[in-house]
N, C-alpha and C. Protein backbone atom coordinates (compact mmCIF):
# COMPACT_ATOMS: atom_id res chain seq x y z
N UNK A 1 104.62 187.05 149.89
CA UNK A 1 105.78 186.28 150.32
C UNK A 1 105.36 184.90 150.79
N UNK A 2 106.25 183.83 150.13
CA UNK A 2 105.97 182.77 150.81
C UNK A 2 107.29 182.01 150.92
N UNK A 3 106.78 180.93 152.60
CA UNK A 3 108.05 180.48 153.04
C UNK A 3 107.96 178.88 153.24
N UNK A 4 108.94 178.13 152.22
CA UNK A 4 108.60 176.66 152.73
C UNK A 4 109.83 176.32 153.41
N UNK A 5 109.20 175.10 154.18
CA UNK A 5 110.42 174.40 155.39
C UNK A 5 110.48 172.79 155.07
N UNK A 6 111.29 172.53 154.75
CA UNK A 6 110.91 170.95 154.54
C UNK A 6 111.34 170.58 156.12
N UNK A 7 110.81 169.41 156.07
CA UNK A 7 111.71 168.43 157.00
C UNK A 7 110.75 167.00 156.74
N UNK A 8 111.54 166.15 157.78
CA UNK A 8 111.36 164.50 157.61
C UNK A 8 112.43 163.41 156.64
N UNK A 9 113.38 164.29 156.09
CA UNK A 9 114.61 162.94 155.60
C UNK A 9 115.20 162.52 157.28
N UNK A 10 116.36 161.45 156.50
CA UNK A 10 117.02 160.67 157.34
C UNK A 10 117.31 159.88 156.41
N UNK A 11 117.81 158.69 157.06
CA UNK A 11 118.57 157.44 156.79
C UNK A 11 117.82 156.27 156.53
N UNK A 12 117.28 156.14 155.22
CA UNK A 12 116.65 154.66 155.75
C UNK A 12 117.12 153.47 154.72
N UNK A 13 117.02 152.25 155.31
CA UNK A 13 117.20 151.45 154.48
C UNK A 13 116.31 150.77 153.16
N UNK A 14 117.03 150.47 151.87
CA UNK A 14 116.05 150.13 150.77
C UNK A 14 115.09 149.32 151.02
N UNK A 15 113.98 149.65 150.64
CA UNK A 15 112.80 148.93 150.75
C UNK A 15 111.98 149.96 151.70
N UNK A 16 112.87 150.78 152.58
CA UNK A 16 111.81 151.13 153.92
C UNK A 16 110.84 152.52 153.12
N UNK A 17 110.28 152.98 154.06
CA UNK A 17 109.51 154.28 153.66
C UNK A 17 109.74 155.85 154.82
N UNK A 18 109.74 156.74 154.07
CA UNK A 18 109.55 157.96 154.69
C UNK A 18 108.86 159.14 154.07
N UNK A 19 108.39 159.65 155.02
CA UNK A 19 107.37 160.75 154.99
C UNK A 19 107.77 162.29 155.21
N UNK A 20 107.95 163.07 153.89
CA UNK A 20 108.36 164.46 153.87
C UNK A 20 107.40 165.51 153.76
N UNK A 21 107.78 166.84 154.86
CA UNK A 21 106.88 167.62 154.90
C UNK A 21 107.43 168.84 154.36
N UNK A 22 106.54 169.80 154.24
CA UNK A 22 107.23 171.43 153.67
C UNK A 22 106.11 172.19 154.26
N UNK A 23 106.19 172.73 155.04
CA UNK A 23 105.20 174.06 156.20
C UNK A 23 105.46 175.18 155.58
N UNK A 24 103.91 175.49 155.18
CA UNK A 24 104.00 176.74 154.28
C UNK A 24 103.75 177.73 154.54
N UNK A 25 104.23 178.78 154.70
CA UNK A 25 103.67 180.18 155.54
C UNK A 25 103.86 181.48 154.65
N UNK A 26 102.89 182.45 155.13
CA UNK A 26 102.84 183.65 154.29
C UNK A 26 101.82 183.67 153.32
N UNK A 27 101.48 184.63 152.32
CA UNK A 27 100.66 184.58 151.39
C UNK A 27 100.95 183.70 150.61
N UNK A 28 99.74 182.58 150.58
CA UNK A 28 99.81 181.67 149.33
C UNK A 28 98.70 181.80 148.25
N UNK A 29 97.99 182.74 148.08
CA UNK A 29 96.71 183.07 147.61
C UNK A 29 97.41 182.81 145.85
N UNK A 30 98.88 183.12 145.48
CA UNK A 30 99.37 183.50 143.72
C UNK A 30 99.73 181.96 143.38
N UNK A 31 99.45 180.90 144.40
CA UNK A 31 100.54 179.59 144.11
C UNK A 31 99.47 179.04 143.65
N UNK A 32 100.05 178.41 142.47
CA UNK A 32 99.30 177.47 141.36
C UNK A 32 99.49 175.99 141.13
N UNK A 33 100.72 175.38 141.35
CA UNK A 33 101.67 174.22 141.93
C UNK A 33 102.14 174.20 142.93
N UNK A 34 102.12 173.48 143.62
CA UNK A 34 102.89 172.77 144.74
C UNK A 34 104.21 171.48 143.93
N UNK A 35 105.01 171.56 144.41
CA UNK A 35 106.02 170.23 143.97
C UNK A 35 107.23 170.28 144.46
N UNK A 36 107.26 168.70 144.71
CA UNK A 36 108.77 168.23 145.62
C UNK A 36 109.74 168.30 143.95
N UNK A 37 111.29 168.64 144.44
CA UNK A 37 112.13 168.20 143.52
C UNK A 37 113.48 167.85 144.31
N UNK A 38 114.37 166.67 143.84
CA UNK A 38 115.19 166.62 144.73
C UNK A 38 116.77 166.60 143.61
N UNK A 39 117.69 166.63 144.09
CA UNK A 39 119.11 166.91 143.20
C UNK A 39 120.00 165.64 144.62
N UNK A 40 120.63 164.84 143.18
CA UNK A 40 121.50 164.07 144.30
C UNK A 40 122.59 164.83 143.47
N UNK A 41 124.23 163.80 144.27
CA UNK A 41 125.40 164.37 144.32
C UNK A 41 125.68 163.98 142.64
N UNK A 42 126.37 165.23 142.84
CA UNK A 42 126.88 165.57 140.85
C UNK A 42 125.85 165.35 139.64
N UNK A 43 124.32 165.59 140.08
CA UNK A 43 123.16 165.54 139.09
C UNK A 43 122.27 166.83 138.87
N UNK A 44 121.95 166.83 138.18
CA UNK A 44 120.92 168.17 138.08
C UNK A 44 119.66 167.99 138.92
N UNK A 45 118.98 169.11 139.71
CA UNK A 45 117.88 169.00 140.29
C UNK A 45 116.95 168.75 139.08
N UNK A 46 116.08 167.54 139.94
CA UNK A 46 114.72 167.09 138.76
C UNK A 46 113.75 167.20 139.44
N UNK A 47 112.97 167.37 138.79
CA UNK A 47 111.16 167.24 139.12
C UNK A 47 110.49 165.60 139.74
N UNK A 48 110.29 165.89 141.12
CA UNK A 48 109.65 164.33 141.57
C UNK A 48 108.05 164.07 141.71
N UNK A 49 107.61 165.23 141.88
CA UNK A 49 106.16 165.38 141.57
C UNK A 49 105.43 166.76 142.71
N UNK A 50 104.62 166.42 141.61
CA UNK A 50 103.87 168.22 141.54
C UNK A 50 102.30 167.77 141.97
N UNK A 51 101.60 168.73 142.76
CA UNK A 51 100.09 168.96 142.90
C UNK A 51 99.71 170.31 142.68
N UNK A 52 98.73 170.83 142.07
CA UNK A 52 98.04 171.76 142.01
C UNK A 52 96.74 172.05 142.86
N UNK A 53 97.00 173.70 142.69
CA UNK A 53 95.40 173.52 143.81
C UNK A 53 94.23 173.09 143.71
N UNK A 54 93.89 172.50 142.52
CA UNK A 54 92.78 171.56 142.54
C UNK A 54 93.21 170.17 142.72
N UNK A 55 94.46 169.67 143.18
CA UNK A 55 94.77 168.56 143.66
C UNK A 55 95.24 167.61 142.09
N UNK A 56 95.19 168.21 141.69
CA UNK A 56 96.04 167.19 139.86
C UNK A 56 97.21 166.97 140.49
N UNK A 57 97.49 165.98 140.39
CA UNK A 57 99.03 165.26 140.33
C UNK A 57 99.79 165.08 139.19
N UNK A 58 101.28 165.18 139.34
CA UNK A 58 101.76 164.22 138.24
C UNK A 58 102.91 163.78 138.83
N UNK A 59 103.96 162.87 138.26
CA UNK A 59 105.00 162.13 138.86
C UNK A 59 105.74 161.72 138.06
N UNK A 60 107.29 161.99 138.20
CA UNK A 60 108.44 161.39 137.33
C UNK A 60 108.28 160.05 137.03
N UNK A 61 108.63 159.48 135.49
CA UNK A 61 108.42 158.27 136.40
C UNK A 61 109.05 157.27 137.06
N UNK A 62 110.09 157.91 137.11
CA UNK A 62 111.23 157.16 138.00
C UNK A 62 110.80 156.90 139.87
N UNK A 63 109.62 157.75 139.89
CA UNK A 63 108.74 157.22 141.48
C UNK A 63 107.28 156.96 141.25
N UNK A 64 106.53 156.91 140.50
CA UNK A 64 104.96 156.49 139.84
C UNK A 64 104.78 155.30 140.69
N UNK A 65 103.77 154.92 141.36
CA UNK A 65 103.86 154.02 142.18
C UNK A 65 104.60 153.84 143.21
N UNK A 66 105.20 154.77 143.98
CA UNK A 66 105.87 154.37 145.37
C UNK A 66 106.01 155.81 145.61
N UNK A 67 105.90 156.72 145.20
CA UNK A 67 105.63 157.77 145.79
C UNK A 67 104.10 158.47 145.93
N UNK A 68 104.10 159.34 146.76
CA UNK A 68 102.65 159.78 146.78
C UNK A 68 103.08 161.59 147.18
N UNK A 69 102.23 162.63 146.52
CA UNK A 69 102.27 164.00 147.01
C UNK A 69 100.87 164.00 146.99
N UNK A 70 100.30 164.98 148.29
CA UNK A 70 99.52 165.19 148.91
C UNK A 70 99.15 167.18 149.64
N UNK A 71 98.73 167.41 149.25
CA UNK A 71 98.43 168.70 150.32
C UNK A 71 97.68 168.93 151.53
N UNK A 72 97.98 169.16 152.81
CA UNK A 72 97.35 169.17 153.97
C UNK A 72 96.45 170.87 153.91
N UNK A 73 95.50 171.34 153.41
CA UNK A 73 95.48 172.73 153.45
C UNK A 73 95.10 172.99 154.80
N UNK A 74 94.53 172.05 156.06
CA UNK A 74 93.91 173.12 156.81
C UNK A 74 95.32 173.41 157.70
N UNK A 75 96.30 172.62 157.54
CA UNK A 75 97.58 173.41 157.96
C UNK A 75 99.13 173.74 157.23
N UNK A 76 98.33 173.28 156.14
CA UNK A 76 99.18 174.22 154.80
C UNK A 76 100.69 173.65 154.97
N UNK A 77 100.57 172.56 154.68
CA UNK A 77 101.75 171.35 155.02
C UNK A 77 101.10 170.65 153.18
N UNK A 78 102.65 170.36 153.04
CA UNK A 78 102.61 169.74 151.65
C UNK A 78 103.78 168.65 152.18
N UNK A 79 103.26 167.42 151.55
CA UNK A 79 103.71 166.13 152.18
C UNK A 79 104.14 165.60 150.68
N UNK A 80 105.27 164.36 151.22
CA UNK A 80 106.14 163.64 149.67
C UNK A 80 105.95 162.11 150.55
N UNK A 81 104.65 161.36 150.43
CA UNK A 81 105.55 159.99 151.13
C UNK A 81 106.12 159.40 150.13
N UNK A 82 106.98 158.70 150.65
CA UNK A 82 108.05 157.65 149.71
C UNK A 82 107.93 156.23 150.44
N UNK A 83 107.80 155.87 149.58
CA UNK A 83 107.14 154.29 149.55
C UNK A 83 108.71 153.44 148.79
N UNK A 84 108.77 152.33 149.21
CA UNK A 84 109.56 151.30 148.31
C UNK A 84 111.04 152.03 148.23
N UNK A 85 111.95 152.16 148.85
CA UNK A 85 113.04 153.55 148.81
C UNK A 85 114.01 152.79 147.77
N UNK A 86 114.54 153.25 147.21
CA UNK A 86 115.86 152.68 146.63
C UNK A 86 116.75 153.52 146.61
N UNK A 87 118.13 153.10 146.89
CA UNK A 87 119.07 153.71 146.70
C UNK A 87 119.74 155.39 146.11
N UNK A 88 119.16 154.91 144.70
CA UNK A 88 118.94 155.75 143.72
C UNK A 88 118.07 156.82 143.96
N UNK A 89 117.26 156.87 144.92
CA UNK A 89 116.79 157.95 145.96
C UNK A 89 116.85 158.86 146.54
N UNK A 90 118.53 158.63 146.63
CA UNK A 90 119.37 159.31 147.88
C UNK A 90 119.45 160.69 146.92
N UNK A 91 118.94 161.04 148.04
CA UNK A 91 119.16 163.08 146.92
C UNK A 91 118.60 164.04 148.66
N UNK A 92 119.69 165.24 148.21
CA UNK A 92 118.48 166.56 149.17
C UNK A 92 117.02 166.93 147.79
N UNK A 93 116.23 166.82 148.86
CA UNK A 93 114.32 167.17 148.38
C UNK A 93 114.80 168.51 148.91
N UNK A 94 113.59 169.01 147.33
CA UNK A 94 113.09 170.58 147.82
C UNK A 94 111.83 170.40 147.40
N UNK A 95 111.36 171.59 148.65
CA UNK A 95 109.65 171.42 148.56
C UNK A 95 109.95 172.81 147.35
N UNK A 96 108.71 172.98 146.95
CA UNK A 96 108.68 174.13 145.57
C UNK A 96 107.05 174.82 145.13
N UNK A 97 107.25 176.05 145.18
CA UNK A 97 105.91 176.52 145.07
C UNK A 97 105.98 177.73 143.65
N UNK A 98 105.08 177.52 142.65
CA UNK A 98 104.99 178.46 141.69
C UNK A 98 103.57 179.17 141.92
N UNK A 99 104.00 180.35 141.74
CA UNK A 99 102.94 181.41 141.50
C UNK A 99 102.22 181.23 139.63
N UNK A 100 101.27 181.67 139.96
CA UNK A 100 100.48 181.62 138.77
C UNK A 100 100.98 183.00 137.65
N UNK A 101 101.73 183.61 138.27
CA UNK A 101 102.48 184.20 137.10
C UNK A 101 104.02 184.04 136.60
N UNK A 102 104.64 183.17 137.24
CA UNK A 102 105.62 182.51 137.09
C UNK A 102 106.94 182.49 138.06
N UNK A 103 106.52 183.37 139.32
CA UNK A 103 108.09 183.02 140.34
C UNK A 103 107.58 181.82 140.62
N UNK A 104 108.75 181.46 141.33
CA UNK A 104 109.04 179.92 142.38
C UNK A 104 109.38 180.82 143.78
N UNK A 105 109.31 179.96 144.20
CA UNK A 105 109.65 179.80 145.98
C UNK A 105 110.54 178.06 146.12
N UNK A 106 111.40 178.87 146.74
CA UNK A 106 112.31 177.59 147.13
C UNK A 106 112.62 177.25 148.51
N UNK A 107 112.44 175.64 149.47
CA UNK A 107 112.92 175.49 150.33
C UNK A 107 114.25 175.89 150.79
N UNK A 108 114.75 175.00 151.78
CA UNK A 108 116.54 174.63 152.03
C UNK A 108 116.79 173.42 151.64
N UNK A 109 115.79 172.35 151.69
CA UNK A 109 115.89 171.32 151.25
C UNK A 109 115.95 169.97 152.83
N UNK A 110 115.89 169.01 152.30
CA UNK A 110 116.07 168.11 153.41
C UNK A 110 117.05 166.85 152.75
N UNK A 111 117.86 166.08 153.72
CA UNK A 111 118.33 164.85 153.14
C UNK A 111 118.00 163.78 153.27
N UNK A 112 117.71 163.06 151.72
CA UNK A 112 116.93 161.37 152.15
C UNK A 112 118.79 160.78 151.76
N UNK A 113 118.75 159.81 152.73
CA UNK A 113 119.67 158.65 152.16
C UNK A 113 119.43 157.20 152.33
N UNK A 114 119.52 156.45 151.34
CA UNK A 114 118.72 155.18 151.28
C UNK A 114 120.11 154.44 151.34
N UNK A 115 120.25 153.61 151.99
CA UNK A 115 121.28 152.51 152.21
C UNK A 115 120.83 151.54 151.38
N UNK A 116 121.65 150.50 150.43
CA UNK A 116 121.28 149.36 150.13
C UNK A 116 121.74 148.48 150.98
């Protein structure tokens, strides 16, 4: 069993930056990816970027350069900073964990909203 928690949205204005976390608890020994995905209003949830446990990245590229994912393992915190915010931003993030045989684990999600 595993349990993620996001937190760290809010309100910020375009241009600013914020820093999202997901606290991971329970057996993580089957998880093969780590990855944020976020869904704004009336869109399909998309993929914003993924790390694996050897630390490979990849990134939509609608954030390549202003976003960053990161894994904290010695307290098992998986981080999304967001760099450069735009508008187009504004979505609830879910933190997201796949097992190496194919479930997911899903947050609750958190809310970014970017003001222009």
């Amino acid at each position: 069993q595993v349990q993620l928690v996001e937190s760290g949205g809010g309100l910020v204005q375009a241009g600013g930056s914020l820093r999202l976390s997901c606290v991971v608890s329970g057996s993580t020994r089957s998880i093969s990816i780590w990855g944020w995905y976020r869904q704004a209003p009336g869109k399909q949830r998309e993929l914003v970027a993924t790390v694996s446990t050897g630390d490979s990245t990849n990134y939509a590229d609608s954030v390549k350069g202003r976003f960053t994912i990161s894994r904290d393992n010695a307290k098992n915190i998986v981080h999304l900073q967001m760099n450069s915010l735009k508008p187009e931003d504004t979505a609830d993030y879910y933190c997201n964990a796949r097992a190496f045989w194919g479930h997911e684990y899903w947050g609750q999600g958190t809310q970014v909203t970017v003001s222009s």
